[in-house]
C-alpha atoms as a PDB file:
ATOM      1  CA  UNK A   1      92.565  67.763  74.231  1.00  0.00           C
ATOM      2  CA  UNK A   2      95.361  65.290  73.936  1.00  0.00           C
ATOM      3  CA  UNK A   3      93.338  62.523  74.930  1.00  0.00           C
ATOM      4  CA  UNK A   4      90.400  63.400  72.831  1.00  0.00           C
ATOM      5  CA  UNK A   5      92.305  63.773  69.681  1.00  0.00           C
ATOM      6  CA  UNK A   6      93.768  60.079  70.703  1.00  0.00           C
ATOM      7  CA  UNK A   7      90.574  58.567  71.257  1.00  0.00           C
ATOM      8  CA  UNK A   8      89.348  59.923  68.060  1.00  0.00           C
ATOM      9  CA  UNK A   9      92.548  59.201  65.932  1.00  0.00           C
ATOM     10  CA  UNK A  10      90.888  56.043  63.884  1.00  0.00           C
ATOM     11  CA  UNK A  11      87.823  57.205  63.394  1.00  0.00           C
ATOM     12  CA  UNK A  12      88.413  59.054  60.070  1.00  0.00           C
ATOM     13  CA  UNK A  13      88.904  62.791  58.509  1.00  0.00           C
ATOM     14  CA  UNK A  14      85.847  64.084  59.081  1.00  0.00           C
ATOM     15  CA  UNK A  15      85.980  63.730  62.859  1.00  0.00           C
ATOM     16  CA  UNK A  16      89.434  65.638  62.408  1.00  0.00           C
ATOM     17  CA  UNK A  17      87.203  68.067  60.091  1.00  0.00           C
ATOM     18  CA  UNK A  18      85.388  68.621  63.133  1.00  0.00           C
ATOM     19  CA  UNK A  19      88.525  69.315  65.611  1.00  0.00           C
ATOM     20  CA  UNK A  20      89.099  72.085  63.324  1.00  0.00           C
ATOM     21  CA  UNK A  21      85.728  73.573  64.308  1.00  0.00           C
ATOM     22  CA  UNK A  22      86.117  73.070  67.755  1.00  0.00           C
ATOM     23  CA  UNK A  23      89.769  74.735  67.234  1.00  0.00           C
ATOM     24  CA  UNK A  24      87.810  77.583  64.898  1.00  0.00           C
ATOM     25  CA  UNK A  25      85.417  78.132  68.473  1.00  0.00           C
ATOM     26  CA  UNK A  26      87.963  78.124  70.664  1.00  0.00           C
ATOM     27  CA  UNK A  27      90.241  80.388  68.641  1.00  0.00           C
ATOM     28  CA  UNK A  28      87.151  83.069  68.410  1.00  0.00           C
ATOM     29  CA  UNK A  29      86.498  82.983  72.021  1.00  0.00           C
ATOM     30  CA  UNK A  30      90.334  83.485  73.098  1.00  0.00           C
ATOM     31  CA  UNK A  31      90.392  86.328  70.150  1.00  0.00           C
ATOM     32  CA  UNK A  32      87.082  87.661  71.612  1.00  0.00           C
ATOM     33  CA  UNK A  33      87.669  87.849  75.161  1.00  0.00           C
ATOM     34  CA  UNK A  34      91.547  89.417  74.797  1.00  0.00           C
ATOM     35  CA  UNK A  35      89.805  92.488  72.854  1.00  0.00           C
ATOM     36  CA  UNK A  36      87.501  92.855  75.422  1.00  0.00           C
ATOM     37  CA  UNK A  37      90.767  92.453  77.728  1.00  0.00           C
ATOM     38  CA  UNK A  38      92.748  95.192  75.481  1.00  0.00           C
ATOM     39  CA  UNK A  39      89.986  97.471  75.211  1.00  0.00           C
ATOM     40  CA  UNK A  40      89.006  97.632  78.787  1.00  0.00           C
ATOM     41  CA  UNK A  41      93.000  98.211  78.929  1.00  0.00           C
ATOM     42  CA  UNK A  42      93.112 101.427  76.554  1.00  0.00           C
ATOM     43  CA  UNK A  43      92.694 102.406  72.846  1.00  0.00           C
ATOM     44  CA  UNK A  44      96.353 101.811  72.328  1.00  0.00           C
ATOM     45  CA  UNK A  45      96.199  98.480  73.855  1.00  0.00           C
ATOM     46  CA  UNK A  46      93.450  97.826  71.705  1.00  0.00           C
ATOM     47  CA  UNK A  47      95.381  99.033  68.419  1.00  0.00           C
ATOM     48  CA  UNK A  48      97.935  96.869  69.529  1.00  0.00           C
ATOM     49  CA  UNK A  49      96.154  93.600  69.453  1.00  0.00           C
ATOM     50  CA  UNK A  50      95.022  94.166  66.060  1.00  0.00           C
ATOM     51  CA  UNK A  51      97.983  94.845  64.425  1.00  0.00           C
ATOM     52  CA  UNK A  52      99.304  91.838  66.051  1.00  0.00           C
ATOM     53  CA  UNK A  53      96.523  89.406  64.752  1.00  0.00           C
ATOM     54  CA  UNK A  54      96.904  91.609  61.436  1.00  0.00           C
ATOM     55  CA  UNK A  55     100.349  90.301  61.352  1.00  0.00           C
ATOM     56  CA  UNK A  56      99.468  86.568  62.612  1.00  0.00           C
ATOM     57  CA  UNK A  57      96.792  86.140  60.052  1.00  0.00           C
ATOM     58  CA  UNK A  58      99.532  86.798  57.497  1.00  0.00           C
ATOM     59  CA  UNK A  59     101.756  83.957  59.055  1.00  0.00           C
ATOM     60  CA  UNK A  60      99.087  81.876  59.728  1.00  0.00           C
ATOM     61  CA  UNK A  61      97.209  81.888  56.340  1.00  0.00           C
ATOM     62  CA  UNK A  62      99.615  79.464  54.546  1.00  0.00           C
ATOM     63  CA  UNK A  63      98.154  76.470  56.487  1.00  0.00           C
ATOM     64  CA  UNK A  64      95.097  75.350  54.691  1.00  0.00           C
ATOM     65  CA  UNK A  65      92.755  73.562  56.904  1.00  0.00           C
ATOM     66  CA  UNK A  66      89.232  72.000  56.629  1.00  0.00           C
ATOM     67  CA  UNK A  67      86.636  74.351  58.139  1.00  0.00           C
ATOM     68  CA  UNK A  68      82.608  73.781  58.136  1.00  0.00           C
ATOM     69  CA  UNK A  69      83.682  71.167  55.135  1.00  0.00           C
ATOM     70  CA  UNK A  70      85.577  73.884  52.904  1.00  0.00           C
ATOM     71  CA  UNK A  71      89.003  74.487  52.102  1.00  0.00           C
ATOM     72  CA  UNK A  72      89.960  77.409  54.412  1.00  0.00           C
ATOM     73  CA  UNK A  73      93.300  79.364  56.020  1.00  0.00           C
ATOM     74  CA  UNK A  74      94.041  78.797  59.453  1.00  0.00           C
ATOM     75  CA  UNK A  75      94.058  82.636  59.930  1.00  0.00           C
ATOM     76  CA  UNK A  76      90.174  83.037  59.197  1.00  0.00           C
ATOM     77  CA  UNK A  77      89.695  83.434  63.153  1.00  0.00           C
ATOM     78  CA  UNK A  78      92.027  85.935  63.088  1.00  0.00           C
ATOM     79  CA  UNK A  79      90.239  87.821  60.262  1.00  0.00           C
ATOM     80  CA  UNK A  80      87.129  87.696  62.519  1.00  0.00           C
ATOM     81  CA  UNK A  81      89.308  89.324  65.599  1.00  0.00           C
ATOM     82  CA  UNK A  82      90.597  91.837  63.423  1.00  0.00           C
ATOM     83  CA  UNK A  83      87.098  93.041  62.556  1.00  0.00           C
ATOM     84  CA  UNK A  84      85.662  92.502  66.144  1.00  0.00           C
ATOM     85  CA  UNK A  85      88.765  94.577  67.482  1.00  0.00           C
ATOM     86  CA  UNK A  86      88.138  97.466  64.831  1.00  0.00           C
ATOM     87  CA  UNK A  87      84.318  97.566  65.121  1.00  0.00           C
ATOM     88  CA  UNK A  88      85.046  97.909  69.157  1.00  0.00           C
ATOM     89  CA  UNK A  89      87.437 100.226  68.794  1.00  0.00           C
ATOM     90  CA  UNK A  90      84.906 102.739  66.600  1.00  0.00           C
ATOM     91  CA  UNK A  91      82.119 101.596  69.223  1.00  0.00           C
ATOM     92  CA  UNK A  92      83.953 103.300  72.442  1.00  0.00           C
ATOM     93  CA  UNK A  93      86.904 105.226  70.623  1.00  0.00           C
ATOM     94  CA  UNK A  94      84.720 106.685  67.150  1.00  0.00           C
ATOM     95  CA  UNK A  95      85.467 106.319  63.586  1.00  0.00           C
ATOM     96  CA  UNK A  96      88.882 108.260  63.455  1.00  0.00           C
ATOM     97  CA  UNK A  97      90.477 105.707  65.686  1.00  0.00           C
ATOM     98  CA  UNK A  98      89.357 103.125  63.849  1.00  0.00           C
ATOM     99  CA  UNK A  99      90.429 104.615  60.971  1.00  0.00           C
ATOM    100  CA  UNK A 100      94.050 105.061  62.404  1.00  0.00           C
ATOM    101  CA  UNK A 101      94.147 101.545  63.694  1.00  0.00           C
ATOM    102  CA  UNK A 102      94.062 100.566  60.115  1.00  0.00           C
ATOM    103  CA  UNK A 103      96.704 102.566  59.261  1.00  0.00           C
ATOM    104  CA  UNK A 104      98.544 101.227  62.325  1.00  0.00           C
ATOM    105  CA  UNK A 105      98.050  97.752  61.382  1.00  0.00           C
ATOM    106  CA  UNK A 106      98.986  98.445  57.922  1.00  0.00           C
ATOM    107  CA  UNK A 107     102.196  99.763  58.470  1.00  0.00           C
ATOM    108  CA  UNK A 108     102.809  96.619  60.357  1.00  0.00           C
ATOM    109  CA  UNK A 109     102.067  94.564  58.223  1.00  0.00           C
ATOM    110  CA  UNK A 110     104.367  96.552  55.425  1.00  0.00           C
ATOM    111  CA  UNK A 111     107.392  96.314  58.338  1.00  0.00           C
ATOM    112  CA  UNK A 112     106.558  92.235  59.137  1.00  0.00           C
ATOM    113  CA  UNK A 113     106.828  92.033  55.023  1.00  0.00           C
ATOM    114  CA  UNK A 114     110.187  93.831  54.934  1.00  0.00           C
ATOM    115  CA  UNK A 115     111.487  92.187  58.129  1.00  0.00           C
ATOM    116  CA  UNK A 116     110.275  88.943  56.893  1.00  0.00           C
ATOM    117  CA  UNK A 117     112.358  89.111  53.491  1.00  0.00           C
ATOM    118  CA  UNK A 118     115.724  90.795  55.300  1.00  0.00           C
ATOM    119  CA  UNK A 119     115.449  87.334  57.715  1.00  0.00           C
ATOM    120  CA  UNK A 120     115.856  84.961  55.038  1.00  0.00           C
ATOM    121  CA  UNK A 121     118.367  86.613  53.420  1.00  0.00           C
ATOM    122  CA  UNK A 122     120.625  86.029  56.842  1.00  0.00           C
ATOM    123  CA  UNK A 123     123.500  83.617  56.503  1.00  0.00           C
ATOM    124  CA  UNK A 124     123.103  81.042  58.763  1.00  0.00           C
ATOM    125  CA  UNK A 125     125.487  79.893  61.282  1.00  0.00           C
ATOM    126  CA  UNK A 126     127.082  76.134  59.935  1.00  0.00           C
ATOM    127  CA  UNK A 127     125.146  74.649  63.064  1.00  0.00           C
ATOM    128  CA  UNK A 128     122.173  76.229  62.067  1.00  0.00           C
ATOM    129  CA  UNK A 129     118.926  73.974  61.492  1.00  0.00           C
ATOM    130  CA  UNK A 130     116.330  76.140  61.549  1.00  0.00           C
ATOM    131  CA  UNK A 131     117.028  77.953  57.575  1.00  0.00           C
ATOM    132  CA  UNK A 132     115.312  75.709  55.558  1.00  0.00           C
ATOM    133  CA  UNK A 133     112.230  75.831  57.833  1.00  0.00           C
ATOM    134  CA  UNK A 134     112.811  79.531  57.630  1.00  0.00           C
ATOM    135  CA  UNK A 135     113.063  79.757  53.995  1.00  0.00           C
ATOM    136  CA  UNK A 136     109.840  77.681  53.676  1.00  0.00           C
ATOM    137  CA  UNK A 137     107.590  79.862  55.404  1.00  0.00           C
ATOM    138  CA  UNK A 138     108.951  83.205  54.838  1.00  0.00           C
ATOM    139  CA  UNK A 139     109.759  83.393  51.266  1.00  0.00           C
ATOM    140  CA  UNK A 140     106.083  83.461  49.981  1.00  0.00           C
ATOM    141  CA  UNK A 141     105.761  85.997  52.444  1.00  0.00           C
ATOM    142  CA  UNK A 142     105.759  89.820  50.292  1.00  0.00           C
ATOM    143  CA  UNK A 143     104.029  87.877  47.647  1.00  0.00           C
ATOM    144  CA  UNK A 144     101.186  86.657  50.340  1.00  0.00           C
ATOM    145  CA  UNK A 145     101.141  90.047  52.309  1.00  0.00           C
ATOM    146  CA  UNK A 146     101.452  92.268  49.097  1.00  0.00           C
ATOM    147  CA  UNK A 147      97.582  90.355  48.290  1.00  0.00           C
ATOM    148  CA  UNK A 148      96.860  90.176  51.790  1.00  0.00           C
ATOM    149  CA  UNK A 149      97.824  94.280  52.178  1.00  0.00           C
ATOM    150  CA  UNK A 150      95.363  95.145  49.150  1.00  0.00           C
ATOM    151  CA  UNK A 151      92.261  93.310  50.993  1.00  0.00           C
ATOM    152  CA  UNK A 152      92.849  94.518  54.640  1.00  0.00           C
ATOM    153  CA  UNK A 153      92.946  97.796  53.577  1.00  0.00           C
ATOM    154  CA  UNK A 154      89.734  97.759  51.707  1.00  0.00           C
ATOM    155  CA  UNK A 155      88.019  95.549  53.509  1.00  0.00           C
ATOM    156  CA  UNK A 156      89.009  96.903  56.932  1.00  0.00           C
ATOM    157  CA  UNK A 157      87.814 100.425  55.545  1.00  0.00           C
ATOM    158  CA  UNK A 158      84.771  98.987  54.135  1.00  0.00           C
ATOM    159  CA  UNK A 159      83.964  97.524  57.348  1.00  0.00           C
ATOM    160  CA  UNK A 160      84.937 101.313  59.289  1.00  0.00           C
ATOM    161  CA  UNK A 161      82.176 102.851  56.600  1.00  0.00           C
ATOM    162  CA  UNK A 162      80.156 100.034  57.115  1.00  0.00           C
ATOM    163  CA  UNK A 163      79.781 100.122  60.792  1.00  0.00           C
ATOM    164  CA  UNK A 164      79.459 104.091  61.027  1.00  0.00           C
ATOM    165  CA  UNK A 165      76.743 103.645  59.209  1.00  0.00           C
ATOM    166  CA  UNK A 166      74.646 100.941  61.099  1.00  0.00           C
ATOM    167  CA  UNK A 167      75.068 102.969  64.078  1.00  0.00           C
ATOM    168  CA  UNK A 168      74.297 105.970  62.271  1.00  0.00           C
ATOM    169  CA  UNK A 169      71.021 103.824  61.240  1.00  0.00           C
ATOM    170  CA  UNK A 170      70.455 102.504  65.005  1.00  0.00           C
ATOM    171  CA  UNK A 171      71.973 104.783  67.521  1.00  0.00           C
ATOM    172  CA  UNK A 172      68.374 105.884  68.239  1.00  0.00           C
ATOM    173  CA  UNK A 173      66.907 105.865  71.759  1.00  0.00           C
ATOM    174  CA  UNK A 174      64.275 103.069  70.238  1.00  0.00           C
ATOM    175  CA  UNK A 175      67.069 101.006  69.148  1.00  0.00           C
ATOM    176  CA  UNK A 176      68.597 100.641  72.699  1.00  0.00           C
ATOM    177  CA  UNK A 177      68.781  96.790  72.629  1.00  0.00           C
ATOM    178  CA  UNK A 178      72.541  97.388  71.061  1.00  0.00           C
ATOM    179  CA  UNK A 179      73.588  98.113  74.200  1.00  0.00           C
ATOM    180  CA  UNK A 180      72.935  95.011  75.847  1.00  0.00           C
END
């Protein structure tokens, strides 16, 4: 990757615009294949993994980035795990647990918020360098989460409706081909 991203170096922004999608893939596939990982592990496991990428899509989404030539977050992958996770976990576990994992992830994300502010507010050590880099990315934090809070929770619920109701719709022995 190294080498690549030296080889490419001169050749402009839009050839770093495209790293980003390349990143964007790879990102989805690792986020992908650890659900499948956490899911084959247990329902907790599973829970687990997306309150975690609940919680790194709120660190994450300060980072704009260039994605598919739009101004995007670096945390959309993780937005796209957190729905995979949730629609797996009401696939094997029913809409209940899915329902719970939302809860789960929102409490969380309330904790990371208070957690967040409480770390800043630390006085550091006079040998301390890391503060200011603290201070930078943790002090939007409750005003980023407090948004962020308001649209996981509706649109992870949405999606829990959502997805009970497709395989309300299809979870009919001529719609099999779901199940592949």
């Amino acid at each position: 990757m190294f080498f690549l991203l030296l080889c490419i170096e001169g050749l402009g922004v839009k050839v770093i615009s495209n790293m980003n999608e390349i990143i964007f893939f790879i990102y989805v596939i690792i986020l992908s294949i650890s659900s499948i990982i956490a899911l084959r592990i247990s329902e907790s496991a599973l829970v687990s993994f997306i309150s975690l990428q609940a919680i790194l899509a709120n660190l994450f989404v300060t980072k704009q980035i260039v994605l598919f030539g739009f101004i995007a977050t670096a945390s959309d992958a993780l937005a796209v795990g957190c729905t995979l996770g949730l629609n797996l976990l009401q696939e094997y576990y029913g809409k209940a647990q899915a329902q719970k994992a939302v809860i789960v992830s929102f409490l969380c994300l309330v904790v990371y918020t208070i957690l967040s502010a409480l770390h800043v507010l630390y006085v550091p050590a006079p040998s301390d360098i890391t503060q200011t880099c603290f201070t930078t990315i943790l002090s939007g934090m409750p005003r980023i989460i407090a948004a962020s809070l308001t649209a996981y929770f509706i649109v992870q619920n949405l999606d829990c409706w959502l997805y009970g109701k497709l395989k309300e719709k299809f979870n009919k022995p001529e719609n099999n081909l779901r199940k592949l």
